[in-house]
PDB file of N, CA and C in Angstrom:
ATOM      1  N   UNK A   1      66.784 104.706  88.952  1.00  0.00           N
ATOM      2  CA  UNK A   1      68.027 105.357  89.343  1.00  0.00           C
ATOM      3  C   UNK A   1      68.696 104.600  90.487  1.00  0.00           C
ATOM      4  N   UNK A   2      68.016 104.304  91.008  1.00  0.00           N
ATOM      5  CA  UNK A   2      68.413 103.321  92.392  1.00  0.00           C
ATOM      6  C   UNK A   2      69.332 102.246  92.194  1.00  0.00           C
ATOM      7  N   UNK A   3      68.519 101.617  91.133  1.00  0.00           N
ATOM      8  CA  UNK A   3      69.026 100.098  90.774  1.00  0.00           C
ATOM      9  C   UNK A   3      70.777 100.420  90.002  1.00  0.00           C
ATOM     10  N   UNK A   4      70.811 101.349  89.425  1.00  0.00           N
ATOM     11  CA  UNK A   4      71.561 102.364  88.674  1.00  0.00           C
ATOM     12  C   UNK A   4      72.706 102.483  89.530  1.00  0.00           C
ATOM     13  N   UNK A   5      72.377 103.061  90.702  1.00  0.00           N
ATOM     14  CA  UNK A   5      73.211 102.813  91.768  1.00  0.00           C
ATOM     15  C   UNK A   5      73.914 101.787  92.457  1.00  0.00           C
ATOM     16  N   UNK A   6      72.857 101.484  92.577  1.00  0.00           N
ATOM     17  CA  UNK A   6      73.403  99.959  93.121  1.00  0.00           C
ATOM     18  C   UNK A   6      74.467  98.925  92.044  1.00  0.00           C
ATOM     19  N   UNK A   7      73.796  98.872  91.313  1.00  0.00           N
ATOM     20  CA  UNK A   7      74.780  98.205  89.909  1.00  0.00           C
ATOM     21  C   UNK A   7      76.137  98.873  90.072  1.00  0.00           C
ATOM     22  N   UNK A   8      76.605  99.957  90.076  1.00  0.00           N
ATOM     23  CA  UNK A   8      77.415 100.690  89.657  1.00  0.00           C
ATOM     24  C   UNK A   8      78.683 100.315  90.916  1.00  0.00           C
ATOM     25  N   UNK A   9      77.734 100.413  91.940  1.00  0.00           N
ATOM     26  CA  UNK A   9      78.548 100.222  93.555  1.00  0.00           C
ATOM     27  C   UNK A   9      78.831  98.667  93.700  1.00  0.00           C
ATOM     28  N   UNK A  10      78.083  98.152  92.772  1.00  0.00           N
ATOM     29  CA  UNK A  10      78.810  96.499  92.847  1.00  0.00           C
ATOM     30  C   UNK A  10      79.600  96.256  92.292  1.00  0.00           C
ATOM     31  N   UNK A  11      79.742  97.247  91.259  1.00  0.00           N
ATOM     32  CA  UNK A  11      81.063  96.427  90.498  1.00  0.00           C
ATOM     33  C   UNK A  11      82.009  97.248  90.519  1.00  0.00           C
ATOM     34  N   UNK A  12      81.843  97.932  91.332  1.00  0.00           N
ATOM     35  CA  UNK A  12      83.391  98.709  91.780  1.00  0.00           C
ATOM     36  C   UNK A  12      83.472  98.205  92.841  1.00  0.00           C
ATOM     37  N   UNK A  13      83.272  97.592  93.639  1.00  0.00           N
ATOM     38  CA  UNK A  13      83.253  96.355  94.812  1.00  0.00           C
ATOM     39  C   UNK A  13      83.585  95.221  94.114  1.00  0.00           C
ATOM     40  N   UNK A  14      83.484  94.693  92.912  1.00  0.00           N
ATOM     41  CA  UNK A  14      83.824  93.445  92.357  1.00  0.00           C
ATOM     42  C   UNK A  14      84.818  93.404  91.898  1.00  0.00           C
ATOM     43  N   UNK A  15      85.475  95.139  91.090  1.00  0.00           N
ATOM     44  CA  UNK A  15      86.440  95.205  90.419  1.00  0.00           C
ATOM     45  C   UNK A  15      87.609  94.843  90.759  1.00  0.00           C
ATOM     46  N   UNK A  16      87.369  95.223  92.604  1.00  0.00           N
ATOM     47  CA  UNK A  16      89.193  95.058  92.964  1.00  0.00           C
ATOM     48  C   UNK A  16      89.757  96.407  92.601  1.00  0.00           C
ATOM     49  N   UNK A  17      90.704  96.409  93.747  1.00  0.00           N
ATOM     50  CA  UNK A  17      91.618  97.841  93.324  1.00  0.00           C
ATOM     51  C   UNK A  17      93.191  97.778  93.315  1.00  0.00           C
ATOM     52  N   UNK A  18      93.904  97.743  92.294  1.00  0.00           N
ATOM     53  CA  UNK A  18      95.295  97.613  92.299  1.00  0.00           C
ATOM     54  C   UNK A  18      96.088  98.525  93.883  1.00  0.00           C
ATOM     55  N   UNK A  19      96.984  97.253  94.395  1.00  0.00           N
ATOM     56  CA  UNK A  19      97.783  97.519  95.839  1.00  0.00           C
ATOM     57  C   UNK A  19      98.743  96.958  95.290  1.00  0.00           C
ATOM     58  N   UNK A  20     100.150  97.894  95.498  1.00  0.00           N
ATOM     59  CA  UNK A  20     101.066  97.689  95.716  1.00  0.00           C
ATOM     60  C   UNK A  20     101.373  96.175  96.368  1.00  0.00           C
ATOM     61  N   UNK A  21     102.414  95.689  96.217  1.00  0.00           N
ATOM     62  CA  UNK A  21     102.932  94.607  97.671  1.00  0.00           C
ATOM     63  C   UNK A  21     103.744  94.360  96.957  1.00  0.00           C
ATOM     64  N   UNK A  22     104.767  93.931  98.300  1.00  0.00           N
ATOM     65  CA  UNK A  22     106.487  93.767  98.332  1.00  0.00           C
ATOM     66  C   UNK A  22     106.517  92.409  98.468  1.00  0.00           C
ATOM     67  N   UNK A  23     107.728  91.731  97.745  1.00  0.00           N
ATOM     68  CA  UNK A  23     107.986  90.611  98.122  1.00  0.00           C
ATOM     69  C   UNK A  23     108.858  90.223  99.969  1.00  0.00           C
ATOM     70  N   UNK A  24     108.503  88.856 100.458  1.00  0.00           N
ATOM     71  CA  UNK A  24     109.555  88.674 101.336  1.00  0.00           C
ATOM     72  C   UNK A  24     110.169  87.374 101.304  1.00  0.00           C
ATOM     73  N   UNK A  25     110.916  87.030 101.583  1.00  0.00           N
ATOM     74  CA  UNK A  25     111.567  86.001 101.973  1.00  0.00           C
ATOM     75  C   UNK A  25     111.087  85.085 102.689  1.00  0.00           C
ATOM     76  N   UNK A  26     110.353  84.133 102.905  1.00  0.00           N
ATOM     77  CA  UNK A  26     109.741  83.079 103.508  1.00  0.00           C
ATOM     78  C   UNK A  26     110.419  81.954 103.564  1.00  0.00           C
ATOM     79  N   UNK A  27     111.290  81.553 102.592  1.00  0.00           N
ATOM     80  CA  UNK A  27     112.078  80.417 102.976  1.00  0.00           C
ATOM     81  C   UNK A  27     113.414  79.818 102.269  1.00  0.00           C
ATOM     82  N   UNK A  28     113.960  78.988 101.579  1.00  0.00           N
ATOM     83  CA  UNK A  28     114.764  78.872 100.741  1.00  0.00           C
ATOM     84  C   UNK A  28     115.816  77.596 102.001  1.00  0.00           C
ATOM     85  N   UNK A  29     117.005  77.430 101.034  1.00  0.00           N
ATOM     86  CA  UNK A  29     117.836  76.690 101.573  1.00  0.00           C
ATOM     87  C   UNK A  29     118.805  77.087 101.136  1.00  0.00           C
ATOM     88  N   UNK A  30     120.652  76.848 101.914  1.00  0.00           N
ATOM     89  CA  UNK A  30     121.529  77.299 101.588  1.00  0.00           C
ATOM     90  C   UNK A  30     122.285  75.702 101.077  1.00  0.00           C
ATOM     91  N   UNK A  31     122.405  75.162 101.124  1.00  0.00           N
ATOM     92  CA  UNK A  31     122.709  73.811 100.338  1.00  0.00           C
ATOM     93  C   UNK A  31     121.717  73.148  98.862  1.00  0.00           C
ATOM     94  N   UNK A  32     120.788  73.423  98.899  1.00  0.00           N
ATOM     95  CA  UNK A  32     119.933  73.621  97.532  1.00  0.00           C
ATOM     96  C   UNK A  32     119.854  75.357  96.671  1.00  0.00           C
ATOM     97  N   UNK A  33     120.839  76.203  97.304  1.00  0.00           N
ATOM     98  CA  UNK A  33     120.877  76.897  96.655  1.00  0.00           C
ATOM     99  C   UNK A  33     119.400  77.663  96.071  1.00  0.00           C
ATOM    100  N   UNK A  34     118.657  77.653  96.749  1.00  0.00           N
ATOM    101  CA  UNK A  34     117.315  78.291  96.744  1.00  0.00           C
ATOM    102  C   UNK A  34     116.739  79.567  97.167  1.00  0.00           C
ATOM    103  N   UNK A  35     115.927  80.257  96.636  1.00  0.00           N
ATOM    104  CA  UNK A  35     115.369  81.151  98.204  1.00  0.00           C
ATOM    105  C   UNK A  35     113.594  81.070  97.328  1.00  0.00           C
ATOM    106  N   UNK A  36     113.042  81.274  98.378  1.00  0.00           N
ATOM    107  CA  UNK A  36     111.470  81.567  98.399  1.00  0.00           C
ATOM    108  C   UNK A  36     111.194  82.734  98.669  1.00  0.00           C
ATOM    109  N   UNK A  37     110.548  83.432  97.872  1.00  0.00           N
ATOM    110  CA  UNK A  37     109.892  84.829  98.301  1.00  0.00           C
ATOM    111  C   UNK A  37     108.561  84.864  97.949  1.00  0.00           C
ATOM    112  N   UNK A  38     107.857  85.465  98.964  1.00  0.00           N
ATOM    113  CA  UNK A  38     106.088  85.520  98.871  1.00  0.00           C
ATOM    114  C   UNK A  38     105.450  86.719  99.323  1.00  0.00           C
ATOM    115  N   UNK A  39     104.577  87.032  98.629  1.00  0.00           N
ATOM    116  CA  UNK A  39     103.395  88.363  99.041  1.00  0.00           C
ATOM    117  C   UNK A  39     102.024  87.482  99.426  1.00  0.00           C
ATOM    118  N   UNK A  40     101.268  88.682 100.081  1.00  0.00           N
ATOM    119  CA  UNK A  40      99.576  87.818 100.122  1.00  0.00           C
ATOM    120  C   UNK A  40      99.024  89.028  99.341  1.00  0.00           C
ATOM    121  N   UNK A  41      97.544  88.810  99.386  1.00  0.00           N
ATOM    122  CA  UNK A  41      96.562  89.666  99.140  1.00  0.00           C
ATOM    123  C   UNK A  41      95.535  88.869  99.473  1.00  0.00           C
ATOM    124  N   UNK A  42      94.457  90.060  99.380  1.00  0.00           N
ATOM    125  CA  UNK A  42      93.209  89.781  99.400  1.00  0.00           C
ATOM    126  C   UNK A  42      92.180  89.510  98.290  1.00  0.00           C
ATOM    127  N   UNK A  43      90.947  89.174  98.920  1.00  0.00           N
ATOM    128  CA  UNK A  43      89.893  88.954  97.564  1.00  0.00           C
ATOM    129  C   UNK A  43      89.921  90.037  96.451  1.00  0.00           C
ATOM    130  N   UNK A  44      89.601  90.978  97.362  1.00  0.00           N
ATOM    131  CA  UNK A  44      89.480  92.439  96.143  1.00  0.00           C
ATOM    132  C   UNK A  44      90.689  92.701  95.745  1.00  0.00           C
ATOM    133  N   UNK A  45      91.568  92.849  96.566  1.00  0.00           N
ATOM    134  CA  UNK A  45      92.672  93.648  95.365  1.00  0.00           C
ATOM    135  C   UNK A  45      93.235  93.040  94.680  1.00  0.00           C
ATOM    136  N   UNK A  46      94.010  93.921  93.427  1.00  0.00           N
ATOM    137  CA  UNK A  46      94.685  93.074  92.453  1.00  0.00           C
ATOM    138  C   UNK A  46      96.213  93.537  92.947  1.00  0.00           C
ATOM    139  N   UNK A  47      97.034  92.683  93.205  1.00  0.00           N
ATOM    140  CA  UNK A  47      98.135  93.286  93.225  1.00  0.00           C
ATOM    141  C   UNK A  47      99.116  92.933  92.656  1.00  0.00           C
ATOM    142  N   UNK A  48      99.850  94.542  92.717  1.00  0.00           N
ATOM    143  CA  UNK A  48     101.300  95.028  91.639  1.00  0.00           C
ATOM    144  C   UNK A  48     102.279  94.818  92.371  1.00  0.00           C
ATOM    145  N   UNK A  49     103.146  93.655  91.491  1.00  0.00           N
ATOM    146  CA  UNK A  49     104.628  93.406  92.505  1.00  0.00           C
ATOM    147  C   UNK A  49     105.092  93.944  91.458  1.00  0.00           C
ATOM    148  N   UNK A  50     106.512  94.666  92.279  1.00  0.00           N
ATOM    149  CA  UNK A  50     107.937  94.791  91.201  1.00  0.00           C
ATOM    150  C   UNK A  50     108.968  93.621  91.379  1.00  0.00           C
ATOM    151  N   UNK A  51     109.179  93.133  90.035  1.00  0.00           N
ATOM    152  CA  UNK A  51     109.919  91.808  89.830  1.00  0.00           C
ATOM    153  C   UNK A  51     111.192  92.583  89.620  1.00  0.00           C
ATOM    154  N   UNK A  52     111.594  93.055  89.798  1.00  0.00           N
ATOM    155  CA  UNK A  52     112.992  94.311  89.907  1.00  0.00           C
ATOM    156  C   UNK A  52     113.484  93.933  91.518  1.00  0.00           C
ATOM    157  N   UNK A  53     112.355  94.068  92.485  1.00  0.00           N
ATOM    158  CA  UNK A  53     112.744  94.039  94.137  1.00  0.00           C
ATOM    159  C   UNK A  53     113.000  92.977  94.127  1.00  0.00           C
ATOM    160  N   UNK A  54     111.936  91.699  93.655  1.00  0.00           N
ATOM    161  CA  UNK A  54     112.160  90.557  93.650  1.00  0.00           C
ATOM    162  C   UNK A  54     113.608  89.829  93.686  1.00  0.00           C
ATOM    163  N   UNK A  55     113.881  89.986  92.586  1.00  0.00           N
ATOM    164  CA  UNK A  55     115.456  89.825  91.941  1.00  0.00           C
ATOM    165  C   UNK A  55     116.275  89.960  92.678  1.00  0.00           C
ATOM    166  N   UNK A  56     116.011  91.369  92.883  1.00  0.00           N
ATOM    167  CA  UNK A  56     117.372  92.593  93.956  1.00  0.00           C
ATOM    168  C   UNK A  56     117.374  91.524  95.462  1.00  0.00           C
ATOM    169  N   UNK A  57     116.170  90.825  96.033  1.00  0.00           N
ATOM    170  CA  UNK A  57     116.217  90.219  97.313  1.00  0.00           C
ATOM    171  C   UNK A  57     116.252  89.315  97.603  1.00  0.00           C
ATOM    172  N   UNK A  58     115.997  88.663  96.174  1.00  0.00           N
ATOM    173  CA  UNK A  58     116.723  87.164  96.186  1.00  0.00           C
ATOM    174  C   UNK A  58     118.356  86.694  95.901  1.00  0.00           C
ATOM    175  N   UNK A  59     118.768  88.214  95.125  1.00  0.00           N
ATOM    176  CA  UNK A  59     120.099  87.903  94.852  1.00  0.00           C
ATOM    177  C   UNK A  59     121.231  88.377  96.148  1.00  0.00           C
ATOM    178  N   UNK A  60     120.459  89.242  97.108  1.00  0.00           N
ATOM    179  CA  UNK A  60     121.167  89.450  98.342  1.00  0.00           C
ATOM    180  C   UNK A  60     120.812  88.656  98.907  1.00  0.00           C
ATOM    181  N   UNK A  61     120.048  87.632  99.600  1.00  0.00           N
ATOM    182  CA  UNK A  61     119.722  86.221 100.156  1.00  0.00           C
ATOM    183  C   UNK A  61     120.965  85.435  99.284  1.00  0.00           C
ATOM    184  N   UNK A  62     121.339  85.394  98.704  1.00  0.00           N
ATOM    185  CA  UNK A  62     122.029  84.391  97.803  1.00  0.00           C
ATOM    186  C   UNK A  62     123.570  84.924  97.899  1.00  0.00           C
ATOM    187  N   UNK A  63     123.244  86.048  98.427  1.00  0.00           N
ATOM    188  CA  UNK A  63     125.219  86.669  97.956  1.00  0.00           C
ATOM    189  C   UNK A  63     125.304  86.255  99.712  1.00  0.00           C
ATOM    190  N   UNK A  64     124.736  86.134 100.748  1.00  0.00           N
ATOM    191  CA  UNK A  64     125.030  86.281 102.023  1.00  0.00           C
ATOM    192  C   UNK A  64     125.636  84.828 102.170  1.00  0.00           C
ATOM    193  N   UNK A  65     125.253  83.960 101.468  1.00  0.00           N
ATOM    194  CA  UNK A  65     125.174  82.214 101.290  1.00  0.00           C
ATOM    195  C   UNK A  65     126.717  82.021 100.616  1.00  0.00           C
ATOM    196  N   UNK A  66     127.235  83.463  99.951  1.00  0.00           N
ATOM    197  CA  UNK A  66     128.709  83.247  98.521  1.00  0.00           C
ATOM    198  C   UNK A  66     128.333  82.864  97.329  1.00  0.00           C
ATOM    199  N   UNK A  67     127.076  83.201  97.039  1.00  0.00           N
ATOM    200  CA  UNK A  67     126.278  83.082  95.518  1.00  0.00           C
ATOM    201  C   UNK A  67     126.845  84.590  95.033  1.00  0.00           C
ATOM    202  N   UNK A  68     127.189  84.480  93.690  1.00  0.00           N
ATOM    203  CA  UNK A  68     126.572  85.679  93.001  1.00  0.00           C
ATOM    204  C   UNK A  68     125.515  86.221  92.352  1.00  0.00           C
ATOM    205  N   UNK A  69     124.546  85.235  92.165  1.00  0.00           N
ATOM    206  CA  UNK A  69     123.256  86.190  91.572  1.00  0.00           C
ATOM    207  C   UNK A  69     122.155  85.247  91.926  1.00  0.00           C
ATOM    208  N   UNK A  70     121.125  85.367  91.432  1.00  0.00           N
ATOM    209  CA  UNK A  70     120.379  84.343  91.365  1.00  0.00           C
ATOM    210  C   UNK A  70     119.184  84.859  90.285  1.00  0.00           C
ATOM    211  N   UNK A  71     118.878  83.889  89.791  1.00  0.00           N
ATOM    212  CA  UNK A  71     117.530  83.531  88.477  1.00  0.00           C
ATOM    213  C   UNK A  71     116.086  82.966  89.148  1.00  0.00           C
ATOM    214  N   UNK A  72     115.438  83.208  88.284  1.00  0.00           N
ATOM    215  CA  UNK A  72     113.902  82.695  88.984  1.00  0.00           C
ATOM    216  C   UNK A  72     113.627  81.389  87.936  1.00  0.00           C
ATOM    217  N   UNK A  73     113.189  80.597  88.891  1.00  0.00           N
ATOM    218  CA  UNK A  73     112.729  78.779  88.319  1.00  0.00           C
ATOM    219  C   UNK A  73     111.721  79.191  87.526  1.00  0.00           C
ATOM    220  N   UNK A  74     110.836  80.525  87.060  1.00  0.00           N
ATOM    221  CA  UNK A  74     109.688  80.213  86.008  1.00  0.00           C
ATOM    222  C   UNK A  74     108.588  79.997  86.845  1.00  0.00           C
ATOM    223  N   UNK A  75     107.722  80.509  86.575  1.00  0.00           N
ATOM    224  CA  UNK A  75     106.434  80.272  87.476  1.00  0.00           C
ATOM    225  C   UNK A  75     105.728  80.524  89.032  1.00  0.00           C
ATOM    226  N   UNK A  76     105.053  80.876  89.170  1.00  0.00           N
ATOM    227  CA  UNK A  76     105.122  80.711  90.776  1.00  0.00           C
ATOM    228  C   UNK A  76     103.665  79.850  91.248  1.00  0.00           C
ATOM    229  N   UNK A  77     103.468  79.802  92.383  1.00  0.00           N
ATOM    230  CA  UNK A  77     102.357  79.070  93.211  1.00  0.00           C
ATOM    231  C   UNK A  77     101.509  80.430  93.599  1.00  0.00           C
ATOM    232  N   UNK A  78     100.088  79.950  93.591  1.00  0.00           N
ATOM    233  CA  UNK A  78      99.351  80.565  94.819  1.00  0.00           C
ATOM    234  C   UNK A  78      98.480  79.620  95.040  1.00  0.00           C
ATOM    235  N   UNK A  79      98.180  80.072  96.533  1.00  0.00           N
ATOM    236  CA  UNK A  79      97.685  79.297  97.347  1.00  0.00           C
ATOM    237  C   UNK A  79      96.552  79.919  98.563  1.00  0.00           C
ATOM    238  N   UNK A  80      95.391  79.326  98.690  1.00  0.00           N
ATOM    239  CA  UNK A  80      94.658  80.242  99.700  1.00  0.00           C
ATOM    240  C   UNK A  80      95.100  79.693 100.920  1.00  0.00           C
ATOM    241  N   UNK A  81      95.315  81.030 101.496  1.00  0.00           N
ATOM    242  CA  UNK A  81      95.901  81.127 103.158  1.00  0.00           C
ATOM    243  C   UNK A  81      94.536  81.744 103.853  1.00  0.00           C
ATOM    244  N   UNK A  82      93.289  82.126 103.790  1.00  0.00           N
ATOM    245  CA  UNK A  82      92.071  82.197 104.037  1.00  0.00           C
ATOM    246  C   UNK A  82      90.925  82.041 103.643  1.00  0.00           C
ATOM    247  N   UNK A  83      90.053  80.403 103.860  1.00  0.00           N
ATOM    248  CA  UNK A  83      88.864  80.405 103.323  1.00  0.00           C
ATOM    249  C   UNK A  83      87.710  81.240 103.655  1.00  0.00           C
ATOM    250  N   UNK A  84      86.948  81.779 102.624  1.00  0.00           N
ATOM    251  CA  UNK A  84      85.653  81.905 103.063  1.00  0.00           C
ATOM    252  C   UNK A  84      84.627  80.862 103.716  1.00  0.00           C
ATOM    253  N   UNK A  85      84.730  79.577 103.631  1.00  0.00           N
ATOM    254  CA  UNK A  85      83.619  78.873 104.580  1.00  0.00           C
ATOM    255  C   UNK A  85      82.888  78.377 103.221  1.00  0.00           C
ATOM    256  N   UNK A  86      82.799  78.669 101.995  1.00  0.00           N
ATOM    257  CA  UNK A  86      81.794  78.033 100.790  1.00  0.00           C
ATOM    258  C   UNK A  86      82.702  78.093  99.931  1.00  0.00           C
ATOM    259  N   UNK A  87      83.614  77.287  99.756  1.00  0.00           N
ATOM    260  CA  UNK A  87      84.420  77.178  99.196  1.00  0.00           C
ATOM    261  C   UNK A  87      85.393  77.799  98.118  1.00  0.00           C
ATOM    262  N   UNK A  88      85.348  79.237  98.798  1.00  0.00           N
ATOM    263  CA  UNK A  88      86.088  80.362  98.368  1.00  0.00           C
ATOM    264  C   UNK A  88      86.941  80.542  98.803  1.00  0.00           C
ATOM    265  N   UNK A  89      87.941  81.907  98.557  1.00  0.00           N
ATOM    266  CA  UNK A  89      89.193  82.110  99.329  1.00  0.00           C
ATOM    267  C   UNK A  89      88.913  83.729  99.202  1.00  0.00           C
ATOM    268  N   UNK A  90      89.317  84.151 100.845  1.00  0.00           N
ATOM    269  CA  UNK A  90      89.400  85.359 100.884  1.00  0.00           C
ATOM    270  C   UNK A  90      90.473  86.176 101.206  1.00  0.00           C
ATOM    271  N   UNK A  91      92.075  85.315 101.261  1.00  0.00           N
ATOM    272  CA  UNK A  91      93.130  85.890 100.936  1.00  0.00           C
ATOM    273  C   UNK A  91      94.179  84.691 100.438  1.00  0.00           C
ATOM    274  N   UNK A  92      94.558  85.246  99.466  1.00  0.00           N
ATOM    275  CA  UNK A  92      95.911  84.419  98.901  1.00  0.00           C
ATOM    276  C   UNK A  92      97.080  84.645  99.748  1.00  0.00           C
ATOM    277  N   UNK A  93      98.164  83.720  99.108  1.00  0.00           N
ATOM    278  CA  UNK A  93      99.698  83.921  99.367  1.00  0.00           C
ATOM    279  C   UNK A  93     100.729  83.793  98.072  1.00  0.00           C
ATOM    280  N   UNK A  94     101.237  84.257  97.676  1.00  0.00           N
ATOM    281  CA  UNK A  94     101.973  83.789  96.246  1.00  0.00           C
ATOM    282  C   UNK A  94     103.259  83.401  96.341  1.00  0.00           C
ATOM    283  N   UNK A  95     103.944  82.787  95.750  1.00  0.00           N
ATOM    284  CA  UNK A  95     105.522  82.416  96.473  1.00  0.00           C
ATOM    285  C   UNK A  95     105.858  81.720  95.226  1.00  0.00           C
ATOM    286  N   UNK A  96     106.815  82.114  94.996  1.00  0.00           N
ATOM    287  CA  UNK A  96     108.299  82.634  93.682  1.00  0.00           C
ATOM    288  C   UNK A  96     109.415  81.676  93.966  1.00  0.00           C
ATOM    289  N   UNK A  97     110.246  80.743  93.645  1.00  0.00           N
ATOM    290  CA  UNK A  97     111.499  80.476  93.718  1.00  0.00           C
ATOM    291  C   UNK A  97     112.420  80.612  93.142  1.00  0.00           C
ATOM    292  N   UNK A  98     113.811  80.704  93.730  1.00  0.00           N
ATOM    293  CA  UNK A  98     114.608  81.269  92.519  1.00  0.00           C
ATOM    294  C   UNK A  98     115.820  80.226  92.873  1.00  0.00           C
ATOM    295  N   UNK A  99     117.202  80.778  92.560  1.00  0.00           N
ATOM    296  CA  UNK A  99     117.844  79.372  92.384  1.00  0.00           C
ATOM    297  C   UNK A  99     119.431  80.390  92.579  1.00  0.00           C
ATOM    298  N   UNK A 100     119.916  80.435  93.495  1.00  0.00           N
ATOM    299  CA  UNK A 100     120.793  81.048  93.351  1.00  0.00           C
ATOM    300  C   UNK A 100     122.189  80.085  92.152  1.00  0.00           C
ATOM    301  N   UNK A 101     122.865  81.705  91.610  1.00  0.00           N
ATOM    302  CA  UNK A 101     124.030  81.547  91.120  1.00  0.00           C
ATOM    303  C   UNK A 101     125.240  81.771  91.265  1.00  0.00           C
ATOM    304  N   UNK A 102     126.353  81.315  90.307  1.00  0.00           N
ATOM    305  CA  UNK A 102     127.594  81.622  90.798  1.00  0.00           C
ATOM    306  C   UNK A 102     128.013  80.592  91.525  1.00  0.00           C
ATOM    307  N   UNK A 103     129.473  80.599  91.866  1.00  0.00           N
ATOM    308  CA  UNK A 103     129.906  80.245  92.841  1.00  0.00           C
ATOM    309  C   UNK A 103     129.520  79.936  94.392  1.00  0.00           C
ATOM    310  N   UNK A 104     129.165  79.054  94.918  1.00  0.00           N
ATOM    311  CA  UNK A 104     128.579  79.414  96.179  1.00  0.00           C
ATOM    312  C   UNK A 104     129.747  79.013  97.685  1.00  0.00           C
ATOM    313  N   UNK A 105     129.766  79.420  98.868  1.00  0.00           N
ATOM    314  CA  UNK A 105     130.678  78.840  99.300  1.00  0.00           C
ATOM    315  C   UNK A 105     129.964  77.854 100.991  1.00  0.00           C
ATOM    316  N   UNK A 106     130.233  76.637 100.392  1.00  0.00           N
ATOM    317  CA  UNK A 106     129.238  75.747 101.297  1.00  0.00           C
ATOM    318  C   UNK A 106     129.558  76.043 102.576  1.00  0.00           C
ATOM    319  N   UNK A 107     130.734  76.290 102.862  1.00  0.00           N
ATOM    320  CA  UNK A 107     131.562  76.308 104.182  1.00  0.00           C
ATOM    321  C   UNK A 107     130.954  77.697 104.875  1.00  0.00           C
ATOM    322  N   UNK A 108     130.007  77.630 106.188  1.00  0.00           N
ATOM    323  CA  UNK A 108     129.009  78.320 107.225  1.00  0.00           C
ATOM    324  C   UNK A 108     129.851  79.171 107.749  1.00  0.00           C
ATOM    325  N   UNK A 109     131.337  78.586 107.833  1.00  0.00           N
ATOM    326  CA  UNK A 109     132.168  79.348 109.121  1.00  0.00           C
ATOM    327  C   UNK A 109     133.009  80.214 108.012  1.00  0.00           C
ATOM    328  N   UNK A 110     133.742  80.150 106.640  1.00  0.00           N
ATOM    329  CA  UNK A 110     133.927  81.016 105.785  1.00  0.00           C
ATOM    330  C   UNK A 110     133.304  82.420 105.605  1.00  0.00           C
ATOM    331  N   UNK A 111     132.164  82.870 105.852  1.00  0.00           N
ATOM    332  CA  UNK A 111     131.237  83.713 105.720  1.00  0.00           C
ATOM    333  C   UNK A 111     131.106  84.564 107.082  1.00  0.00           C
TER     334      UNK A 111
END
């Protein structure tokens, strides 16, 4: 029964538990018409982004610039932002680019 236990408590420790997380804005450019948005997590959890916010906060990053919308380049990166020491990772970072659209208006002092 023990072992029973124990088994049971490891792999709900292994499973990971779905967390929320929000995207943010980390970087982008207003002459490449870009923006970067990134979440982290950790080892265990699995996490649930909404690609809805995503969108919604890249396309207001992009309208502040005189873009009207912006699209995502396809794909994203992750990357460990904390090793464990044996060549693990015990928290990620994920980061998205998108590409603003529309019209943009280069001119800093227009805006």
């Amino acid at each position: 029964m023990k072992v029973l236990l124990i088994a049971a408590t490891a792999a709900l420790l292994l499973s990971g538990c779905a967390t929320t997380k929000s995207w943010s804005a980390t970087g982008g450019s207003r002459s490449d018409a870009t923006v970067k948005l990134s979440y982290e997590y950790g080892m265990f959890e699995k996490p649930q982004v909404n690609e809805t916010e995503a969108i919604n906060l890249a396309t207001s990053r992009c309208k502040t610039w005189g873009y009207t919308g912006a699209e995502a380049f396809g794909g994203q990166t992750q990357q460990c932002n904390m090793s464990d020491g044996m060549g693990g990772c015990n928290r990620w970072i994920v980061t998205k680019e998108y590409q603003c659209t529309g019209l943009g208006n280069k001119d800093p002092a227009a805006n």
